[in-house]
C-alpha atoms as a PDB file:
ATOM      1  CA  UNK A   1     181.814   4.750 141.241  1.00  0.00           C
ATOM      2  CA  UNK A   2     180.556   7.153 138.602  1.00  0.00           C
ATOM      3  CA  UNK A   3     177.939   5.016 137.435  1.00  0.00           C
ATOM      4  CA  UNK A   4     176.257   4.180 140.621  1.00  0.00           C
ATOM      5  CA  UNK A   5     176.036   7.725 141.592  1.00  0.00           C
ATOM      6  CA  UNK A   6     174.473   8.690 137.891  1.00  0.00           C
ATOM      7  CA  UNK A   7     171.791   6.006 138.110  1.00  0.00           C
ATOM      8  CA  UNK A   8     171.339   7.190 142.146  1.00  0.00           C
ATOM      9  CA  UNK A   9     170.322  10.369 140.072  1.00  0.00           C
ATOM     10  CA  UNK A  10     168.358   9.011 137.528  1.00  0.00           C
ATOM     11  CA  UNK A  11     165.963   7.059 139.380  1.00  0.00           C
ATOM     12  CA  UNK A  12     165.440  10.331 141.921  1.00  0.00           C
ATOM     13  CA  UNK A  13     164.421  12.452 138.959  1.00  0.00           C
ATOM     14  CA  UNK A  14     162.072   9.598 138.131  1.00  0.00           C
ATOM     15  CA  UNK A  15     160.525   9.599 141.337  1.00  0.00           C
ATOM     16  CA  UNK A  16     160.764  13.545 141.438  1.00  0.00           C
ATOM     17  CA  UNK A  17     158.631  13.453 138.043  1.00  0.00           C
ATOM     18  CA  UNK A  18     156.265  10.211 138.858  1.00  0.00           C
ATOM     19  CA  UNK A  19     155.287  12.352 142.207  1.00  0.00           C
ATOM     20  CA  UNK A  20     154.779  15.463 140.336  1.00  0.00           C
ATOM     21  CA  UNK A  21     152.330  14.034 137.473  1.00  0.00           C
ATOM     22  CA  UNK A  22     150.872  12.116 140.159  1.00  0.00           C
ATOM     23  CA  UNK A  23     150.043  15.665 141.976  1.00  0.00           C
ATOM     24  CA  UNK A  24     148.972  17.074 138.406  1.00  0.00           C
ATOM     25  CA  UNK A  25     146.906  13.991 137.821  1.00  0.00           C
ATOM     26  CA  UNK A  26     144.842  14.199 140.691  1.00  0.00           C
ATOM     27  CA  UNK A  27     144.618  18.011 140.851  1.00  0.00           C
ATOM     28  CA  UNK A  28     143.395  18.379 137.515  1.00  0.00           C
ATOM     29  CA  UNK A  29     141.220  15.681 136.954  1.00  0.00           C
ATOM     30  CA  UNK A  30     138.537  16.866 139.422  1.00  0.00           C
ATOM     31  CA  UNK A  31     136.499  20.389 138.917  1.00  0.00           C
ATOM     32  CA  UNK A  32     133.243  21.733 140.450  1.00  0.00           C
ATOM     33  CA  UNK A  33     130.751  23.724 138.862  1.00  0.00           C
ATOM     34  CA  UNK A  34     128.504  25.889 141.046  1.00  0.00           C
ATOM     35  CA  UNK A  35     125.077  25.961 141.167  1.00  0.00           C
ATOM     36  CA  UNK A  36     124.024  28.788 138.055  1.00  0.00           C
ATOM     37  CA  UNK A  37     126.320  27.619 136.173  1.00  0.00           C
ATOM     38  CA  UNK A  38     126.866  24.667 133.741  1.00  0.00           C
ATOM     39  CA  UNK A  39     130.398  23.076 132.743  1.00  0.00           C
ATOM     40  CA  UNK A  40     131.513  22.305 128.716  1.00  0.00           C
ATOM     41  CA  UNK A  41     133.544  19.808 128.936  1.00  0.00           C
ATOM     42  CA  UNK A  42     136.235  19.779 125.456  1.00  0.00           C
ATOM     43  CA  UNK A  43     138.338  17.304 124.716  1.00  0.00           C
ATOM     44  CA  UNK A  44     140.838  18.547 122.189  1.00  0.00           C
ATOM     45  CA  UNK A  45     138.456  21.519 121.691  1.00  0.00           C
ATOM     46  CA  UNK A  46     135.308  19.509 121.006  1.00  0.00           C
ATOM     47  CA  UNK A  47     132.361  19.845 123.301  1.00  0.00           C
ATOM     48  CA  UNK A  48     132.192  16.020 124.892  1.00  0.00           C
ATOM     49  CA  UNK A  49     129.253  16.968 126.946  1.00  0.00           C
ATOM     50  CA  UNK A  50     128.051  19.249 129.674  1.00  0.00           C
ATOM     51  CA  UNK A  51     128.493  19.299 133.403  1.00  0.00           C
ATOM     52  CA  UNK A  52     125.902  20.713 135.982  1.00  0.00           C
ATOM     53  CA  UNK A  53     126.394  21.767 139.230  1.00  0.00           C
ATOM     54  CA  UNK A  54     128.173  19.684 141.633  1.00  0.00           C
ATOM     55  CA  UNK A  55     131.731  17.890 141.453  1.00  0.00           C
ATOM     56  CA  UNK A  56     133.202  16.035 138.630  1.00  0.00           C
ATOM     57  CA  UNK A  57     136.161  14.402 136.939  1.00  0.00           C
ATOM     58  CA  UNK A  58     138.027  15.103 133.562  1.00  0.00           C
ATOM     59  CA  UNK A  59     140.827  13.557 131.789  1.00  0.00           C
ATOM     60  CA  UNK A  60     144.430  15.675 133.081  1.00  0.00           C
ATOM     61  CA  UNK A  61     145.492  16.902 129.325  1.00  0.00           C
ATOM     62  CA  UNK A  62     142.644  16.444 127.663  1.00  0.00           C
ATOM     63  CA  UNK A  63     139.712  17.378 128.683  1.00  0.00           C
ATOM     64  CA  UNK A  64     139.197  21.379 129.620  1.00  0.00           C
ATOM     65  CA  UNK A  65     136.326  22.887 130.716  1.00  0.00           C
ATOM     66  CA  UNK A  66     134.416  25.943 130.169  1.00  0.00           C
ATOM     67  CA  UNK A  67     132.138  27.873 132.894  1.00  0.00           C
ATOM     68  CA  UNK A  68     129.205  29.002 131.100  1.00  0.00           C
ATOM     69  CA  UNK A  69     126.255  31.200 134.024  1.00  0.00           C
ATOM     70  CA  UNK A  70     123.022  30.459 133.177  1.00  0.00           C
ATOM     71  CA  UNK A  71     121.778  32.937 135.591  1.00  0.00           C
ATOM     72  CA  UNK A  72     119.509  36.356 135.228  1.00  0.00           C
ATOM     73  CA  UNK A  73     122.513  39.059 133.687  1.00  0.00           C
ATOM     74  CA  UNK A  74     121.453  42.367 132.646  1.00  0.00           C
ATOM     75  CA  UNK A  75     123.201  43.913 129.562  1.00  0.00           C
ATOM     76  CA  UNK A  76     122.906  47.732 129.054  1.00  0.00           C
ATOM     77  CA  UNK A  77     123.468  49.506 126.066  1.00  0.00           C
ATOM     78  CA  UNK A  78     123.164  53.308 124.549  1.00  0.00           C
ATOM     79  CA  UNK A  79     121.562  52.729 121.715  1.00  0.00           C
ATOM     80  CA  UNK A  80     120.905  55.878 118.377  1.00  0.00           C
ATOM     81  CA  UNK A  81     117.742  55.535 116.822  1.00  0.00           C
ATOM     82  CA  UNK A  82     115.720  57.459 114.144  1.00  0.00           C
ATOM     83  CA  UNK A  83     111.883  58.527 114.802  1.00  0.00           C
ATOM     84  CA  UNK A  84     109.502  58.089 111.822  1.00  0.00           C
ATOM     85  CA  UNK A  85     109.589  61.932 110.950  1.00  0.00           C
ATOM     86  CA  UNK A  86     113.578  61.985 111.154  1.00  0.00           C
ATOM     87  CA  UNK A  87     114.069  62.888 114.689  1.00  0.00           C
ATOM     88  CA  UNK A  88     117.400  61.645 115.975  1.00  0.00           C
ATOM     89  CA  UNK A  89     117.145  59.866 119.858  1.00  0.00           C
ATOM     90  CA  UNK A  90     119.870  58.437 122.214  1.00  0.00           C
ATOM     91  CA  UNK A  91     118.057  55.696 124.159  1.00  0.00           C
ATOM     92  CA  UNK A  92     119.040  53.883 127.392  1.00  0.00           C
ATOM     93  CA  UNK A  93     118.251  50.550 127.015  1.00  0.00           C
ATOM     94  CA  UNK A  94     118.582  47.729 129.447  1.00  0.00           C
ATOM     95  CA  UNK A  95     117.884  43.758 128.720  1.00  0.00           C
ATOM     96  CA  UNK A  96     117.566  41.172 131.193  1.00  0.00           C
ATOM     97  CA  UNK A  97     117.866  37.564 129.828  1.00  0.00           C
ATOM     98  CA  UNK A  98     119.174  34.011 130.510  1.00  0.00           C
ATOM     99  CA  UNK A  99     120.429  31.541 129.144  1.00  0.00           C
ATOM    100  CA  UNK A 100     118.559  28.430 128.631  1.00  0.00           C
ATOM    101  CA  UNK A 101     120.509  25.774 130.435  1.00  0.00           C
ATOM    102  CA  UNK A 102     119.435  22.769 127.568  1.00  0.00           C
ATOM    103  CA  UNK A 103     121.250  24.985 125.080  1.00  0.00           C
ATOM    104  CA  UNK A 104     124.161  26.250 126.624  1.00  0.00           C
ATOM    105  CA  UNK A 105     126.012  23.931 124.246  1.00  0.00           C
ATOM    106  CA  UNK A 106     124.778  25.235 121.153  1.00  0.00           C
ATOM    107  CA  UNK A 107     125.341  28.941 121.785  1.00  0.00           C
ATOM    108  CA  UNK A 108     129.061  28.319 122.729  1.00  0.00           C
ATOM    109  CA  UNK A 109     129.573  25.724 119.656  1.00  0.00           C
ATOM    110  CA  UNK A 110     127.677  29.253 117.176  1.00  0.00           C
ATOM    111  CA  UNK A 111     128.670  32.251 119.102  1.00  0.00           C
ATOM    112  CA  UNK A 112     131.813  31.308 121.537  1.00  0.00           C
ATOM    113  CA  UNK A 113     131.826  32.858 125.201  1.00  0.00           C
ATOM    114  CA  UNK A 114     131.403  36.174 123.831  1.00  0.00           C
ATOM    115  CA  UNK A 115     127.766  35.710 122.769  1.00  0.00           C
ATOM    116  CA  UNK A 116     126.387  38.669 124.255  1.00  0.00           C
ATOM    117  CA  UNK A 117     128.472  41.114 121.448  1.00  0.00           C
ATOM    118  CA  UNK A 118     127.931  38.341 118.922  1.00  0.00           C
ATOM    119  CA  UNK A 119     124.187  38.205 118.850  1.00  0.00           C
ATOM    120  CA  UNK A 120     122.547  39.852 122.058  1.00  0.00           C
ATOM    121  CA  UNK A 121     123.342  43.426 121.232  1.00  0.00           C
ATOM    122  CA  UNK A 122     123.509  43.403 117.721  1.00  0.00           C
ATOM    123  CA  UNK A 123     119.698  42.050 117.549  1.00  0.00           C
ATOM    124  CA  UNK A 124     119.052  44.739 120.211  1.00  0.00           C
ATOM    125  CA  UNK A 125     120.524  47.786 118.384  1.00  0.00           C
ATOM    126  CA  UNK A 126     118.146  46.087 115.114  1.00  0.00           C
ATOM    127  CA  UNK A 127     114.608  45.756 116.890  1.00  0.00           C
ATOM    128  CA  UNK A 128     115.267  48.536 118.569  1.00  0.00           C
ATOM    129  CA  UNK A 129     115.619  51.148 115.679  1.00  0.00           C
ATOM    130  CA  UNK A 130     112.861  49.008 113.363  1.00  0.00           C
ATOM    131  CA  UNK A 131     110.791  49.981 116.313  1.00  0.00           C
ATOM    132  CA  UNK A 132     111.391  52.970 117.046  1.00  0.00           C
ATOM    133  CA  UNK A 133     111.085  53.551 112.994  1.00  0.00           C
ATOM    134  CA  UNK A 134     107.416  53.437 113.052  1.00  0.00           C
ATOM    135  CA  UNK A 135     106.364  56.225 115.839  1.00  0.00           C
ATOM    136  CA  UNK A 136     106.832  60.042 115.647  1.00  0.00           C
ATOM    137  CA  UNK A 137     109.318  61.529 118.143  1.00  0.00           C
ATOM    138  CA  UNK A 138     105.660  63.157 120.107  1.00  0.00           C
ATOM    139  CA  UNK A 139     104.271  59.080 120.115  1.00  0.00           C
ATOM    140  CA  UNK A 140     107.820  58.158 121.348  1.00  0.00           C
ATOM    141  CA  UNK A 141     107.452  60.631 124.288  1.00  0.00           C
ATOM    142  CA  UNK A 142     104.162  59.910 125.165  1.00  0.00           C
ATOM    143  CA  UNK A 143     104.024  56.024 124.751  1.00  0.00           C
ATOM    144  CA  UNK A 144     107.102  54.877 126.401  1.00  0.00           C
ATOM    145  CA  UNK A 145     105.751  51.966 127.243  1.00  0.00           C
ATOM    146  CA  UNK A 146     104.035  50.666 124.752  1.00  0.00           C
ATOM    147  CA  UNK A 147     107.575  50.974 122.774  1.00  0.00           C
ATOM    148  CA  UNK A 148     109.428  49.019 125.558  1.00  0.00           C
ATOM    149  CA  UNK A 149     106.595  46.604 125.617  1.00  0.00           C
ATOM    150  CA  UNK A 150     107.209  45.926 121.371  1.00  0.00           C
ATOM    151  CA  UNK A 151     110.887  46.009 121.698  1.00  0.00           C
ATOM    152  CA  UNK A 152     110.428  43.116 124.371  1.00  0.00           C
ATOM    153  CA  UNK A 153     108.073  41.472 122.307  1.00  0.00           C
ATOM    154  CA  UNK A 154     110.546  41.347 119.119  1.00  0.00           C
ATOM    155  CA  UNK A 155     113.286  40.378 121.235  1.00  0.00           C
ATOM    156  CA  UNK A 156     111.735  37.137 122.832  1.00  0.00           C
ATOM    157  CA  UNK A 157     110.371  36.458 119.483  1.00  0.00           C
ATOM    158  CA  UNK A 158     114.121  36.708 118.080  1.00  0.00           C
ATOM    159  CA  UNK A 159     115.683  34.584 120.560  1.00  0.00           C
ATOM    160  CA  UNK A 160     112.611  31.942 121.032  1.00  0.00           C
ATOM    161  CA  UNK A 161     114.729  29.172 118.528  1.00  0.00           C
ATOM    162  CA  UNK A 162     118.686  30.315 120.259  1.00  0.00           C
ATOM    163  CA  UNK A 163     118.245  29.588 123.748  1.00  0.00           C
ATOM    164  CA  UNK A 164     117.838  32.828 124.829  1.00  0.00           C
ATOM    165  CA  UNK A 165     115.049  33.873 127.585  1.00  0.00           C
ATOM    166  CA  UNK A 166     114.522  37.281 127.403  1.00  0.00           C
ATOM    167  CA  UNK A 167     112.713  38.050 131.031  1.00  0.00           C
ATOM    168  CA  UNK A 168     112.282  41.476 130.709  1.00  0.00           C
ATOM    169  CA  UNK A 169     113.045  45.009 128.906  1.00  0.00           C
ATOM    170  CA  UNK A 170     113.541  48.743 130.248  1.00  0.00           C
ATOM    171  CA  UNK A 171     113.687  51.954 128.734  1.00  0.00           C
ATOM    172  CA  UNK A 172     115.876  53.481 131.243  1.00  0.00           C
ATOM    173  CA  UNK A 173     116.211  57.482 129.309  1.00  0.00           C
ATOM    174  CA  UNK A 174     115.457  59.053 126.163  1.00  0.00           C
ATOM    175  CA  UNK A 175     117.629  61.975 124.442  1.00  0.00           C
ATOM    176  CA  UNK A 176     115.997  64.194 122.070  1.00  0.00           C
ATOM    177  CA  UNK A 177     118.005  67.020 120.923  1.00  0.00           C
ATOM    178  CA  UNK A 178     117.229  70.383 123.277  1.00  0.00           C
ATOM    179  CA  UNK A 179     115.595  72.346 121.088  1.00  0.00           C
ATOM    180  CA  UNK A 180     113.194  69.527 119.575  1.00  0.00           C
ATOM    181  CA  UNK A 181     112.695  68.841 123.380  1.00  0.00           C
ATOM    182  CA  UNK A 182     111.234  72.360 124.020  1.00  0.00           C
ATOM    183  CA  UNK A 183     109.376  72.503 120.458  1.00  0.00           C
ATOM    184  CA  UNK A 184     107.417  69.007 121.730  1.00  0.00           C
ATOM    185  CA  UNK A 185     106.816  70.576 125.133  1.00  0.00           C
ATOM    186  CA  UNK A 186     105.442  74.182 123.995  1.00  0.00           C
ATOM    187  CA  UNK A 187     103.277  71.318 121.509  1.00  0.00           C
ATOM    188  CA  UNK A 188     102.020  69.917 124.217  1.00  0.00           C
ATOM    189  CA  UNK A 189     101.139  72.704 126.150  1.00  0.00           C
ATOM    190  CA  UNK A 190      99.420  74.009 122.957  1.00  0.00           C
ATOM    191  CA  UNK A 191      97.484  70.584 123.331  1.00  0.00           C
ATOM    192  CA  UNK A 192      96.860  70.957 126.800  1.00  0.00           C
ATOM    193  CA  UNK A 193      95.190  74.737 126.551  1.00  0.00           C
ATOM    194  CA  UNK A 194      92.749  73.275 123.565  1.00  0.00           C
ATOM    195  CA  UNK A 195      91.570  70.317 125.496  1.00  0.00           C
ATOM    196  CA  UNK A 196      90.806  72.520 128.294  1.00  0.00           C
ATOM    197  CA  UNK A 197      88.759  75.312 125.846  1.00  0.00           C
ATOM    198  CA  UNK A 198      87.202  72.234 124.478  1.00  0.00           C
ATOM    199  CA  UNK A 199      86.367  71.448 127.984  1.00  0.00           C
ATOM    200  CA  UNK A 200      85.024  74.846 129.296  1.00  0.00           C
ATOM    201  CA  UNK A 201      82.749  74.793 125.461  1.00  0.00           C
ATOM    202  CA  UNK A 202      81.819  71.933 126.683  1.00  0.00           C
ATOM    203  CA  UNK A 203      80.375  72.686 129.750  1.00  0.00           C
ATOM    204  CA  UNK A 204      78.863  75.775 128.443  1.00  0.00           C
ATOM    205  CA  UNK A 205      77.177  74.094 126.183  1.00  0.00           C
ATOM    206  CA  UNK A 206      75.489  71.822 129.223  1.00  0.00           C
ATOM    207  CA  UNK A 207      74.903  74.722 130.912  1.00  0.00           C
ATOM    208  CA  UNK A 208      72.481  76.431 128.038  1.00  0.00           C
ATOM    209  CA  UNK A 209      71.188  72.717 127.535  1.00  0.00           C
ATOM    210  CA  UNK A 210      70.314  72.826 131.180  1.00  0.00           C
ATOM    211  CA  UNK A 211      68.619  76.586 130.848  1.00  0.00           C
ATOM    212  CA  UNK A 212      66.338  75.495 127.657  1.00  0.00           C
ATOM    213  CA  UNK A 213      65.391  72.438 129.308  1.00  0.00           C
ATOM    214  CA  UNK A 214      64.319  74.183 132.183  1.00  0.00           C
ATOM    215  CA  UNK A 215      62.591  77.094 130.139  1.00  0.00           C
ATOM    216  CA  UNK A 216      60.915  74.776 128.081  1.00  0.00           C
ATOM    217  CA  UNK A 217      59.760  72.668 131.220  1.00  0.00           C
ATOM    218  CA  UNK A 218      58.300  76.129 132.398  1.00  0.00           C
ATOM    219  CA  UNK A 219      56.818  76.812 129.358  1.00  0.00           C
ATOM    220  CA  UNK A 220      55.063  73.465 128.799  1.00  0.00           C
ATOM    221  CA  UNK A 221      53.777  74.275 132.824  1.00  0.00           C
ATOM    222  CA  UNK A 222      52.131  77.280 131.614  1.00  0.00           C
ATOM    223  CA  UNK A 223      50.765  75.725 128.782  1.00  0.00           C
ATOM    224  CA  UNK A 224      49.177  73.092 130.626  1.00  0.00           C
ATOM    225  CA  UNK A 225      48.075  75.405 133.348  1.00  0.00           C
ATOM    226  CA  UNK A 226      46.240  77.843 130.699  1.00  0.00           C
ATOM    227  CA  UNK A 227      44.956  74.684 129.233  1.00  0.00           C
ATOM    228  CA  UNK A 228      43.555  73.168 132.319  1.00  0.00           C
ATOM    229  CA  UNK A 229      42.205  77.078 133.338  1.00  0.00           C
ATOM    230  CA  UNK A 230      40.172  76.863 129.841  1.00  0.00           C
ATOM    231  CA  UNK A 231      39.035  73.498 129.893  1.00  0.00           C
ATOM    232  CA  UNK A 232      37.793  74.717 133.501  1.00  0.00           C
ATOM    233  CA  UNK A 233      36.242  77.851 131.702  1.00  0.00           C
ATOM    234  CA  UNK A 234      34.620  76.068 129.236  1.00  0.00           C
ATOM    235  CA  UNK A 235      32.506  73.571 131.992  1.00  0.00           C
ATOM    236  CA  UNK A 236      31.551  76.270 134.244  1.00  0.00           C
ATOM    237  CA  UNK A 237      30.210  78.190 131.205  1.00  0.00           C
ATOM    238  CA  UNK A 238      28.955  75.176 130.353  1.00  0.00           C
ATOM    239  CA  UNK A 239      27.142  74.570 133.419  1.00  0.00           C
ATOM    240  CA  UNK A 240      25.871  77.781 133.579  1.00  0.00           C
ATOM    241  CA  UNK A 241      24.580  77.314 130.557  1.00  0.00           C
ATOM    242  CA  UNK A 242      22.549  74.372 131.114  1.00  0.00           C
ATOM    243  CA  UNK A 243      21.345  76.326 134.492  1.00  0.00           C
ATOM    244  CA  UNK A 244      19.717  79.107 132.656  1.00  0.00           C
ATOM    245  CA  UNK A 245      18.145  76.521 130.822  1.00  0.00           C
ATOM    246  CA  UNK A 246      17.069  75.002 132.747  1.00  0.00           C
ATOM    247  CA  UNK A 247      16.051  78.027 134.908  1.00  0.00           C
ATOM    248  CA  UNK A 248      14.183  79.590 131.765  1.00  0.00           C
ATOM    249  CA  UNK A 249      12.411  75.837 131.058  1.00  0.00           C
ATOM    250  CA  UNK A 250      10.820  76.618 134.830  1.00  0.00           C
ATOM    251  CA  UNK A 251       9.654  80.031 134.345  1.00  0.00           C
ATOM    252  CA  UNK A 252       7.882  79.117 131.072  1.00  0.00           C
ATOM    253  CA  UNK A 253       6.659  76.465 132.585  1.00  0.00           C
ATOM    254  CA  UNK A 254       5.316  78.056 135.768  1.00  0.00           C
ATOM    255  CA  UNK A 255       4.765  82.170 135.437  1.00  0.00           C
ATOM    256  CA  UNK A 256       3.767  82.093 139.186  1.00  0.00           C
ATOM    257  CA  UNK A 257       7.432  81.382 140.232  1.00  0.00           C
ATOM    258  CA  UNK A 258       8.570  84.991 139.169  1.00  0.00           C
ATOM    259  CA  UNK A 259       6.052  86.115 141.545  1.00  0.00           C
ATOM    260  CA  UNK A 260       7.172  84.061 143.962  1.00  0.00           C
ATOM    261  CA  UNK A 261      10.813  85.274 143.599  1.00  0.00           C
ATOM    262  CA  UNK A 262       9.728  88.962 143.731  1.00  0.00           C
ATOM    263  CA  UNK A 263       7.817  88.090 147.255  1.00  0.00           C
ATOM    264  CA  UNK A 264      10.455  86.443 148.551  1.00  0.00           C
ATOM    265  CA  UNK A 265      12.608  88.991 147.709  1.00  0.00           C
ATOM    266  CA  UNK A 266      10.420  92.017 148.571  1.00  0.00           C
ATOM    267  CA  UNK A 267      11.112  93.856 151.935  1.00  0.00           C
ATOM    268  CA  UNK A 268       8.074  94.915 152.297  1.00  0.00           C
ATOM    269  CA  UNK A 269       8.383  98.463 151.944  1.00  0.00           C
ATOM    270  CA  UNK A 270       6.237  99.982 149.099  1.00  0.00           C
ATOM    271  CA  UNK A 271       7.529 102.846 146.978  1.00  0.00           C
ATOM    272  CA  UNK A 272       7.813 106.297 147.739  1.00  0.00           C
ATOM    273  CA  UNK A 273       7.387 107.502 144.185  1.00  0.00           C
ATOM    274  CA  UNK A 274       5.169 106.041 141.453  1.00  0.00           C
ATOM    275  CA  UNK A 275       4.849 106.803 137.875  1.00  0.00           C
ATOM    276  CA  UNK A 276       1.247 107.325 136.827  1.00  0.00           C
ATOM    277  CA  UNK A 277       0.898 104.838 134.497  1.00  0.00           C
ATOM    278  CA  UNK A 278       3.012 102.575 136.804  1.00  0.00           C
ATOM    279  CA  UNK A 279       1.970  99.668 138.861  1.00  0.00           C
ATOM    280  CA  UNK A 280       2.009  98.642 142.450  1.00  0.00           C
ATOM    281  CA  UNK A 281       4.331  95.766 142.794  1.00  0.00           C
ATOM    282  CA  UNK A 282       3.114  92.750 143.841  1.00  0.00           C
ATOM    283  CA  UNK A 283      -0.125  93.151 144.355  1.00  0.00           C
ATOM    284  CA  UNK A 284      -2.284  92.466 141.657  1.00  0.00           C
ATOM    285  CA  UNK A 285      -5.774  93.698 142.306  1.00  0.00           C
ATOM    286  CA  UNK A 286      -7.604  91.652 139.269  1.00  0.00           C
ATOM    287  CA  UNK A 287      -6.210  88.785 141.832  1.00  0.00           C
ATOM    288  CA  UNK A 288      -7.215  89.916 144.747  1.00  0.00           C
END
């Protein structure tokens, strides 16, 4: 009765266990991957292929998969650089990027999952300091952007071959030590006070432009007023001139028109007191 009762046992374990890998079977041979993400599928560690979004099926004991985003993450670091004249900096730096989905694959088969610590930041720590390298701590205050704008540019440049999209850069803070802080600010407003003396010099300058201009425009007036005044001069005198010519031409011409003139101009009251020798004018007795 022993036996009966062993093999009663024997073939409930079996069902037990065929119900349980049955259950194991057909929970772990589906998965889903959401969308922004993309699957690895390894079989025995090997990358078999990869899985986008949507539901699949693996091989129970097999096959595993790995859940790789390929969405926008942002990675911040705090970064120490050097400024071309020695000037120690702690920068904020901030990196948005993405994977590229047609190379998921190949980052996780070089880098693993923790490619960000692997690659990303180390390559951001390097451009960022060769960068930052080449401008003066005053340039690095002052062009900001143009710095952020380089580091971006060295980054996508870096990761254009690995997969990696950088999308877009920030320079979130810069630390300069305190006192080099104050020394570039009193610099600056040392800068500030020269532009604006070269300013005011500036406009003085105009200004006594402006005054010769206009004294020379007044002179050049009287000039051509004293000019015009002579030339004016000159005619009349001119034309007087030619009218005692002209007037003398007549009386040589005609001795009768100074009498005329005198009679015409006579009033026709005779003297009151003659010289002896003098005559009567006018009349003219061998005439008459």
């Amino acid at each position: 009765m022993a036996i009966p009762k062993i093999r009663s046992a024997s073939v409930l374990i079996g069902i037990i266990f065929s119900v349980l890998l049955t259950i194991i079977m057909f929970w772990g041979g589906w998965y889903t991957v959401e969308q922004g993400d993309r699957a690895l599928v390894l079989r025995f560690g090997k990358v078999v292929y990869v899985a986008e979004p949507g539901l699949h099926f693996k091989v129970p004991m097999m096959d595993g998969v790995v859940k790789i985003s390929v969405r926008t993450r942002k990675l911040t670091e705090k970064l120490a650089v050097y400024s071309k004249d020695i000037q120690s900096a702690e920068i904020g730096m901030s990196v948005n990027y993405a994977l590229l989905p047609a190379n998921v694959s190949d980052i996780y088969t070089r880098f693993g999952r923790d490619y960000e610590t692997r690659i990303i930041t180390p390559q951001i720590m390097a451009k960022s300091k060769d960068v930052f390298g080449q401008y003066n701590a005053v340039e690095i205050v002052q062009s900001r952007e143009k710095l952020t704008a380089r580091v971006a540019e060295e980054l996508r440049a870096q990761f254009e071959n690995v997969g990696i999209r950088v999308e877009s850069v920030q320079m979130e803070n810069i630390d300069f030590s305190d006192e080099y802080e104050r020394s570039v600010e009193e610099r600056m407003k040392a800068e500030v006070e020269v532009q604006r003396v070269r300013q005011n010099l500036e406009r003085e300058k105009l200004s006594a432009d402006m005054v010769r201009t206009k004294a020379k425009g007044e002179a050049d007036a009287r000039v051509m007023a004293a000019e015009s005044e002579a030339r004016a001069i000159a005619l009349r005198g001119a034309a007087e001139a030619e009218a005692i010519k002209a007037k003398s031409s007549a009386l040589s011409a005609n001795p009768a028109y100074v009498k005329l003139i005198e009679a015409e101009r006579w009033d026709g009251a005779l003297p009151k007191t003659m010289i002896p020798t003098g005559t009567m004018p006018i009349i003219d007795v061998n005439q008459q």
